[in-house]
N, C-alpha and C. Protein backbone atom coordinates (compact mmCIF):
# COMPACT_ATOMS: atom_id res chain seq x y z
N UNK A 1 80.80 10.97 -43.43
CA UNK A 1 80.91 9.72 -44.19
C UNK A 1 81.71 8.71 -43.35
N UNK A 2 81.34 7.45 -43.27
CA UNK A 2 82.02 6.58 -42.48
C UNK A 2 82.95 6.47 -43.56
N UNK A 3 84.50 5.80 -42.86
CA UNK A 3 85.59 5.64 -42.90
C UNK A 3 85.59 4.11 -43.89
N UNK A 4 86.56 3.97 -45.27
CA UNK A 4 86.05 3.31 -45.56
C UNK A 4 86.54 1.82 -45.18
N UNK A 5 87.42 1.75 -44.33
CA UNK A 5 87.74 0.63 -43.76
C UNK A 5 86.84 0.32 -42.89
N UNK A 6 85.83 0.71 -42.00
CA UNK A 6 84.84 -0.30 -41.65
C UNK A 6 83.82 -0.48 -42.70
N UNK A 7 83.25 0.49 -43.70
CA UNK A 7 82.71 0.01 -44.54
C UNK A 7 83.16 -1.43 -45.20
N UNK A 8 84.47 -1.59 -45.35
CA UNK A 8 84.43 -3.04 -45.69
C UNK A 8 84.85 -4.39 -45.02
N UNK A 9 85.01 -4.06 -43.27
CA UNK A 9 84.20 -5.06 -43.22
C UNK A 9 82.79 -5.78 -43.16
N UNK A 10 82.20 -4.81 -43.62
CA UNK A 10 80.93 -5.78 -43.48
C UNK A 10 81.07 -6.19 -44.59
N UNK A 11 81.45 -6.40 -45.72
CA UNK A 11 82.19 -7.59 -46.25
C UNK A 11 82.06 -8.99 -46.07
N UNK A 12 81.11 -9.71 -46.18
CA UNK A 12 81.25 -11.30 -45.56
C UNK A 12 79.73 -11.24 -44.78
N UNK A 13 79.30 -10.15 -44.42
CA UNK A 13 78.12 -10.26 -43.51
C UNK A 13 77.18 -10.71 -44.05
N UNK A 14 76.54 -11.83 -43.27
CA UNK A 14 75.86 -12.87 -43.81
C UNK A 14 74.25 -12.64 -43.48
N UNK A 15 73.45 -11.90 -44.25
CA UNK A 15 72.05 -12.17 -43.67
C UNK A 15 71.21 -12.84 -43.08
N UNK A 16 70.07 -12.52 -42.18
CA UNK A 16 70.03 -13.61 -41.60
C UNK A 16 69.01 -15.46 -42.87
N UNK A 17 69.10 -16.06 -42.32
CA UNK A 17 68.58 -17.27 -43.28
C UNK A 17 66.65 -17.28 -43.38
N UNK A 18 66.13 -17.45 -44.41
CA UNK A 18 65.12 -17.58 -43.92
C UNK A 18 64.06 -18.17 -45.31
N UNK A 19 62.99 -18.59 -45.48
CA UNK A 19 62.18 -18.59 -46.52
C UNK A 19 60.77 -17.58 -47.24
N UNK A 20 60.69 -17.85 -48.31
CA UNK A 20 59.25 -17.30 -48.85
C UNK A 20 58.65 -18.10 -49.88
N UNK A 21 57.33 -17.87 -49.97
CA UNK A 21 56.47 -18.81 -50.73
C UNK A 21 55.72 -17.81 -51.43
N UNK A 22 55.67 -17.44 -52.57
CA UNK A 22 54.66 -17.07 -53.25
C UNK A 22 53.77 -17.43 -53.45
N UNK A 23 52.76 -17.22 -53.22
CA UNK A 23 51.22 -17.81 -53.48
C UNK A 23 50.60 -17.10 -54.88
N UNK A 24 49.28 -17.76 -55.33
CA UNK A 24 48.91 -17.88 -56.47
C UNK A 24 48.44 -16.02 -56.68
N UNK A 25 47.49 -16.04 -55.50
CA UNK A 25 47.20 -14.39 -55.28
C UNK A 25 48.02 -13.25 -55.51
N UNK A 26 49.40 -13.60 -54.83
CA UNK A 26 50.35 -12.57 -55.70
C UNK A 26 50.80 -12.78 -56.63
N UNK A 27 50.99 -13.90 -57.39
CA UNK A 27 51.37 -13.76 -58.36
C UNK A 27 50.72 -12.69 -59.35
N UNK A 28 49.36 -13.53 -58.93
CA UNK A 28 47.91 -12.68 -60.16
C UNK A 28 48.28 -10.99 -59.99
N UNK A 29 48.24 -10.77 -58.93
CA UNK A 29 48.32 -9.15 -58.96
C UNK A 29 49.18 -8.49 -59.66
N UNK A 30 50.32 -9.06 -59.27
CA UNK A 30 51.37 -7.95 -59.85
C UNK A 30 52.03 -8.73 -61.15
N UNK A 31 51.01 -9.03 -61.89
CA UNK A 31 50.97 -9.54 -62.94
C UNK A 31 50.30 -8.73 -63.57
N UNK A 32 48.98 -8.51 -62.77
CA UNK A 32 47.88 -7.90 -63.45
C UNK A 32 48.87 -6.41 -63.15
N UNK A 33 49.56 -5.72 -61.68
CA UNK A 33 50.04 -4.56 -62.08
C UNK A 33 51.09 -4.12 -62.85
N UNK A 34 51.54 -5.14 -63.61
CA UNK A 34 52.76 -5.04 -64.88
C UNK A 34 52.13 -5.09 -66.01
N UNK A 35 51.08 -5.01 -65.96
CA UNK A 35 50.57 -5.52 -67.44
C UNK A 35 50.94 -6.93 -67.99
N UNK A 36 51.27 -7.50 -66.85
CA UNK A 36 51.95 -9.22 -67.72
C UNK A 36 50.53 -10.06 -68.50
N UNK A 37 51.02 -10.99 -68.88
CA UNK A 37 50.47 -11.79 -69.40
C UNK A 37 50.18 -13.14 -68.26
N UNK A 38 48.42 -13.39 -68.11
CA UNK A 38 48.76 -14.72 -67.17
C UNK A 38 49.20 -15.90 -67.98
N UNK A 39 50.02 -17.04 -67.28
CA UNK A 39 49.92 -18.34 -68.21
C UNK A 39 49.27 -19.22 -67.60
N UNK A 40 49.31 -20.34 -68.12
CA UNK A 40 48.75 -21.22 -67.18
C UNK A 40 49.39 -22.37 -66.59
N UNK A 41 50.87 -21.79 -66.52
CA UNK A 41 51.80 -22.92 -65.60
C UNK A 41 51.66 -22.12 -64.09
N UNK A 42 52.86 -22.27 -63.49
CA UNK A 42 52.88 -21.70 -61.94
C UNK A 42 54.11 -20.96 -61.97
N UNK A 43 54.34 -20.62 -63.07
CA UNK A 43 55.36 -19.80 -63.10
C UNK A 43 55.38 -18.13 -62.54
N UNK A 44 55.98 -17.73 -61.92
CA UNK A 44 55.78 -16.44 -61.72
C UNK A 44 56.04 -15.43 -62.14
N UNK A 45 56.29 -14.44 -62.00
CA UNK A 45 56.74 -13.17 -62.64
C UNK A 45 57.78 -12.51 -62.59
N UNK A 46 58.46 -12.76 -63.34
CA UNK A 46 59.98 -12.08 -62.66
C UNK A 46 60.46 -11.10 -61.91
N UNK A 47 59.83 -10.06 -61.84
CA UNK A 47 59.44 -9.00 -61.31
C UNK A 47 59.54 -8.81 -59.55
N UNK A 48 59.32 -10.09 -59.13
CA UNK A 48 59.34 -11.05 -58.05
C UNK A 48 60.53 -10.97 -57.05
N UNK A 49 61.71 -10.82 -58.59
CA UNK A 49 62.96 -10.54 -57.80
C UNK A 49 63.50 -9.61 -57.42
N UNK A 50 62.78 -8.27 -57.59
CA UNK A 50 62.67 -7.21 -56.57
C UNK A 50 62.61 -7.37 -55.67
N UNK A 51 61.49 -8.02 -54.88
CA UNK A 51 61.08 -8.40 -53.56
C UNK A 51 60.90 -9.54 -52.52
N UNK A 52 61.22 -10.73 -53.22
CA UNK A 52 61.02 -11.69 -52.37
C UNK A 52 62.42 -11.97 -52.23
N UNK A 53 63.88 -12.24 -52.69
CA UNK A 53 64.69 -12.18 -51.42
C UNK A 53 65.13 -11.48 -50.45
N UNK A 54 64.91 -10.11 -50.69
CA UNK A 54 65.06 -9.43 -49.67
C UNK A 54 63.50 -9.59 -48.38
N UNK A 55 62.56 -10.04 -48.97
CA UNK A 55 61.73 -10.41 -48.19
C UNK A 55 61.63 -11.69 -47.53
N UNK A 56 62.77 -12.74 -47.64
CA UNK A 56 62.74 -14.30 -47.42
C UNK A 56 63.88 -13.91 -46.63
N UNK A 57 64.80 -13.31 -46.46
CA UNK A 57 65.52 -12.85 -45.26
C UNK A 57 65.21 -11.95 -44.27
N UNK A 58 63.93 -11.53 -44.51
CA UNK A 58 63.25 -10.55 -43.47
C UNK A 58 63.95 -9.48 -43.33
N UNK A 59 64.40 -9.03 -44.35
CA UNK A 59 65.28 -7.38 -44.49
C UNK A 59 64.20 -6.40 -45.16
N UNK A 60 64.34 -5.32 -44.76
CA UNK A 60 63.85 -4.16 -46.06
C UNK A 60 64.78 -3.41 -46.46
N UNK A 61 65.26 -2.39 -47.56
CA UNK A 61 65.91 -1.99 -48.08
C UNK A 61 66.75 -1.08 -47.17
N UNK A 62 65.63 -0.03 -46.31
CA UNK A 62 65.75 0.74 -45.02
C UNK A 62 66.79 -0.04 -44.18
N UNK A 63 66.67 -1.38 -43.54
CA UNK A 63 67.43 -2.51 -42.73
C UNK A 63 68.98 -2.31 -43.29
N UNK A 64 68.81 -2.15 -44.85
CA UNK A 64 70.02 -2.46 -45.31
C UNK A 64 71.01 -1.31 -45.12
N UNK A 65 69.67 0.04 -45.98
CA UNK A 65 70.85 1.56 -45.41
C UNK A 65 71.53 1.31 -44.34
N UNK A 66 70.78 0.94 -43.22
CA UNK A 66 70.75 1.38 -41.98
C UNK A 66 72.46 0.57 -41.34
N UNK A 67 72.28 -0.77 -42.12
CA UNK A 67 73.59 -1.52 -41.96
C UNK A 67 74.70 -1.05 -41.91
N UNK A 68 74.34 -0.31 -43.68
CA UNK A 68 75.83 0.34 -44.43
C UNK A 68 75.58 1.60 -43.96
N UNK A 69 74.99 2.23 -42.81
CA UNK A 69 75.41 3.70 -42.19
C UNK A 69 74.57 4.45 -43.19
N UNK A 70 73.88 4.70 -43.81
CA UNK A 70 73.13 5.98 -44.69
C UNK A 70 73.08 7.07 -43.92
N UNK A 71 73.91 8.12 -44.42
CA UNK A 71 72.98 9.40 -43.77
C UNK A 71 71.51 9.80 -43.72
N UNK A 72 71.12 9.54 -44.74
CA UNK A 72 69.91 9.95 -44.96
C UNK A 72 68.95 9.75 -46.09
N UNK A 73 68.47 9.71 -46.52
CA UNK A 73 67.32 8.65 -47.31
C UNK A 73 67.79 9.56 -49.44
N UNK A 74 68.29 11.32 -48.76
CA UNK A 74 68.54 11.73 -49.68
C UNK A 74 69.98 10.96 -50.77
N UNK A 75 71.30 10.27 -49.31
CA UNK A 75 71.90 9.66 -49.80
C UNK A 75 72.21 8.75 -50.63
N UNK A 76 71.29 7.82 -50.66
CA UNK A 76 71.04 6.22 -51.46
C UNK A 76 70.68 6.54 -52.83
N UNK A 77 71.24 6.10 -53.39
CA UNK A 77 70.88 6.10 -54.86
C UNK A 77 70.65 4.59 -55.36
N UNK A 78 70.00 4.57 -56.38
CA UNK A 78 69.73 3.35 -56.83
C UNK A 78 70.57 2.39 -57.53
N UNK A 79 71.06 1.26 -57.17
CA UNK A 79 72.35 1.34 -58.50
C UNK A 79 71.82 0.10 -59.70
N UNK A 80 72.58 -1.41 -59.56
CA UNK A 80 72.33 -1.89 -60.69
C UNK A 80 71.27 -3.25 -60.31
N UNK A 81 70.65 -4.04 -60.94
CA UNK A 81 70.83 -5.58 -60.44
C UNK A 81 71.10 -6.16 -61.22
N UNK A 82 71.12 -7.59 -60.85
CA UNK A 82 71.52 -8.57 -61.76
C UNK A 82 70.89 -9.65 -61.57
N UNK A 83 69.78 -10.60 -62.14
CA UNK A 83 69.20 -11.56 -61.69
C UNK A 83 69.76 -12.82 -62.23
N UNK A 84 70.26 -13.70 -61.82
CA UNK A 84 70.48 -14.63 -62.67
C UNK A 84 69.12 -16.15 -61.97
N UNK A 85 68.18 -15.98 -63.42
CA UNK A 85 67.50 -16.95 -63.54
C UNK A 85 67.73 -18.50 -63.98
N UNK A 86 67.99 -19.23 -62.79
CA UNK A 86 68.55 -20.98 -63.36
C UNK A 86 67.43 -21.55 -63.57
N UNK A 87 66.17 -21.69 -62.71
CA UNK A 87 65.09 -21.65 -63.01
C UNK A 87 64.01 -20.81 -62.70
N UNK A 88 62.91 -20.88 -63.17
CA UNK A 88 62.20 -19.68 -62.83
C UNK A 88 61.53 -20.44 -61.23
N UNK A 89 60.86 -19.54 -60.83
CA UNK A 89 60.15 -19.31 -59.59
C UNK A 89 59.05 -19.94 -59.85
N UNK A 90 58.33 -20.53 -58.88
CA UNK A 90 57.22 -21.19 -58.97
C UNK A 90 55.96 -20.50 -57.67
N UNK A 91 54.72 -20.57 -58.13
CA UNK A 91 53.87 -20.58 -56.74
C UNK A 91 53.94 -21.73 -56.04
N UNK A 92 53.88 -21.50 -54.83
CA UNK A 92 53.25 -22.34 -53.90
C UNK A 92 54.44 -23.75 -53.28
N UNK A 93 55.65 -22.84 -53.64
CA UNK A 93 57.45 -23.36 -53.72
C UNK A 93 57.89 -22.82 -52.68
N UNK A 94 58.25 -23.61 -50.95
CA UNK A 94 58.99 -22.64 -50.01
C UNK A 94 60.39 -22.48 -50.68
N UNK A 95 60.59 -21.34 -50.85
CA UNK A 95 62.08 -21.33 -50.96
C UNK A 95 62.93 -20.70 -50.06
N UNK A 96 64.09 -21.14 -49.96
CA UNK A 96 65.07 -21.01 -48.78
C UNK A 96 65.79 -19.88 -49.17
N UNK A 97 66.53 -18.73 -48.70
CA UNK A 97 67.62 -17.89 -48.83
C UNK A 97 68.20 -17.63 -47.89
N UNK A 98 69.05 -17.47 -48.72
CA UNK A 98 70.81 -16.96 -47.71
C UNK A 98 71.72 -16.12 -48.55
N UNK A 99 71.89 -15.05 -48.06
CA UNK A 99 72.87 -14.12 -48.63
C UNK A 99 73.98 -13.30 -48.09
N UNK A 100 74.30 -12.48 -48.66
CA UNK A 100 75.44 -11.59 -47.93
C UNK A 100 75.86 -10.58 -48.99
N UNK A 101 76.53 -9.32 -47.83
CA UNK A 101 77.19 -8.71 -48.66
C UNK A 101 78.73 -9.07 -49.13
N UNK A 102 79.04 -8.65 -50.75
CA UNK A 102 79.74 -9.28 -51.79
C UNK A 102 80.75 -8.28 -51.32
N UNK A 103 80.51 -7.38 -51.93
CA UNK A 103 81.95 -6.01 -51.53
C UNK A 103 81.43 -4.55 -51.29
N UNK A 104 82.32 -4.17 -50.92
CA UNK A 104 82.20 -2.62 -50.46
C UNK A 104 83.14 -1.71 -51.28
N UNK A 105 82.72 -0.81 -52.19
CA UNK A 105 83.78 0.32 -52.89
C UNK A 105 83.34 1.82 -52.91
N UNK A 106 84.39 2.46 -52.30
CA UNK A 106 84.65 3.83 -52.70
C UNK A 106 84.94 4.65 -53.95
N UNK A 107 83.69 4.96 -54.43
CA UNK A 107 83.61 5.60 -55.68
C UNK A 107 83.17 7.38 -55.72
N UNK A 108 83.85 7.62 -56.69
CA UNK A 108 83.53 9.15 -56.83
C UNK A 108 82.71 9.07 -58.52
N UNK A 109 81.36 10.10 -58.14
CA UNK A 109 80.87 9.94 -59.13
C UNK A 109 80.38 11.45 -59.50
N UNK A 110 79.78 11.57 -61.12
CA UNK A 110 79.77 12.94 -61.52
C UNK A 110 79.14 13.46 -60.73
N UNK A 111 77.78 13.41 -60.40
CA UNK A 111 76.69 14.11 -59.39
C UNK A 111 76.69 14.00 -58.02
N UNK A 112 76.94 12.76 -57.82
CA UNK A 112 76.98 12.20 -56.55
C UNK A 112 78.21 11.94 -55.45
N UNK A 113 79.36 12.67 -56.46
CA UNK A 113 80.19 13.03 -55.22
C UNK A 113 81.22 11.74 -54.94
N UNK A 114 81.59 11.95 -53.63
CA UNK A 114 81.87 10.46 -53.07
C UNK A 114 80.81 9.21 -51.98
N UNK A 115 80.62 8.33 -53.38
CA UNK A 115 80.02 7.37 -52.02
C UNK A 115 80.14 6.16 -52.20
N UNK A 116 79.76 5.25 -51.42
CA UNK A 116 80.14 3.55 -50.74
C UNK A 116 79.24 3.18 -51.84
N UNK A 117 79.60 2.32 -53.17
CA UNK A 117 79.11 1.18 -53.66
C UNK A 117 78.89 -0.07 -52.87
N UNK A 118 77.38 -0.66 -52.25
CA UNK A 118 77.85 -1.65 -51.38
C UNK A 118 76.72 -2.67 -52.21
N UNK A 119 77.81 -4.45 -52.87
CA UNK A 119 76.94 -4.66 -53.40
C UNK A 119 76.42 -6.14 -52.44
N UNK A 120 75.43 -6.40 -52.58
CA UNK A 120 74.71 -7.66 -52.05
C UNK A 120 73.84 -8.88 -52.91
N UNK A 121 74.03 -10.29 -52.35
CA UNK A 121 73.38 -11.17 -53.48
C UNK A 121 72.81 -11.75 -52.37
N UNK A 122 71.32 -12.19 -52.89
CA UNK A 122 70.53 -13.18 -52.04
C UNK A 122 70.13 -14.23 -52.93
N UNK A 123 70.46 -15.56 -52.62
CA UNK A 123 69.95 -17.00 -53.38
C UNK A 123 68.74 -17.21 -52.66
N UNK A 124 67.94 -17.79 -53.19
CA UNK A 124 66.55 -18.67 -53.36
C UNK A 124 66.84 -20.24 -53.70
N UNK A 125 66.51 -21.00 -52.90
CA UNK A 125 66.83 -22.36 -53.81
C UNK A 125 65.28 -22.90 -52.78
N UNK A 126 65.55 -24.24 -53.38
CA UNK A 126 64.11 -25.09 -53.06
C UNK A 126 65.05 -26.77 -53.07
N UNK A 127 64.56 -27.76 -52.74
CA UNK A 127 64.90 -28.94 -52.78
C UNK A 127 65.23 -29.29 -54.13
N UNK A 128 65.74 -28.79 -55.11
CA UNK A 128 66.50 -28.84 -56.61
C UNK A 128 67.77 -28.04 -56.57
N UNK A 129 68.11 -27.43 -55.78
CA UNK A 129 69.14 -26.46 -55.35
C UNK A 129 68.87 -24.88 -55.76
N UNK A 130 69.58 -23.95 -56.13
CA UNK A 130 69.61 -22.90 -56.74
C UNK A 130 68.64 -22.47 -57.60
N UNK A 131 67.66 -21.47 -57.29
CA UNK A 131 66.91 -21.34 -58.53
C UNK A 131 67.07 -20.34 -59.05
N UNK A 132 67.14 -19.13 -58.20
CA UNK A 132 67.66 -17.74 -58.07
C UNK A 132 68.86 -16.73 -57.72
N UNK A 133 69.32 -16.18 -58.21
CA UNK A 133 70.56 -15.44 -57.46
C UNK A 133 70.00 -13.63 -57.68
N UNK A 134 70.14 -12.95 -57.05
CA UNK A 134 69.48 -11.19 -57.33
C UNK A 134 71.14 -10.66 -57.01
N UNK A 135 71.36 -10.10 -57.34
CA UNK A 135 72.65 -9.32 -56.90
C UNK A 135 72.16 -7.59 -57.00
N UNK A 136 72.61 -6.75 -55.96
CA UNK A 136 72.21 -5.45 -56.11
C UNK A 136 72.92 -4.84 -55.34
N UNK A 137 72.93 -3.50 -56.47
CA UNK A 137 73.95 -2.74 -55.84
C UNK A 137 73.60 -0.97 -54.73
């Protein structure tokens, strides 16, 4: 297990910057694979925020273990999120993100022993500012 003083500095580490655009095509899909409902604004699916900021910074989840040291794929557990919706997401909207990791904690848990809570938030905004915030742990 890494030591948990370098675990926190990465603390402050700033992802790199980058955008994503949802298009109309994905929306439809994983609309249609949630069982959602279509509407007929351009609104998207919330669902969305699973994947597109970590995809508008060009990270994958793997990128991220790999940051915070994972031993091994058995290690990672899933933890919480938190989306905070200011406005919803639109198709066919570049949106900008920039994030970082928030904090790093050493926790002991019933099953899982001792391990690094490491949590991270990525914003989405567009020329209105802020639309999105994902926080995950």
């Amino acid at each position: 297990m890494i030591p948990i003083e370098h675990m926190q500095e990465l603390v402050g580490y700033r992802f790199p910057s980058g955008s994503y655009k949802i298009e109309h095509w994905e929306n439809y899909l994983l609309t249609e694979a949630t069982s959602g409902e279509h509407f007929s604004s351009a609104y998207t699916h919330p669902s969305f925020l699973f994947h597109a900021p970590l995809a508008a910074v060009g990270l994958t989840y793997q990128e991220i273990f790999d940051l915070c040291g994972a031993e091994s794929a058995a290690a990672i557990r899933a933890g919480e999120y938190d989306w905070e919706i200011l406005r919803p997401l639109e198709e066919g909207i570049k949106y900008q993100a920039r994030g970082q990791i928030l904090s790093v904690e050493h926790k002991v848990g019933k099953q899982a022993d001792v391990f690094d809570a490491v949590v991270f938030a990525i914003e989405l905004s567009d020329t209105s500012g802020i639309a999105t915030r994902a926080t995950k742990t």
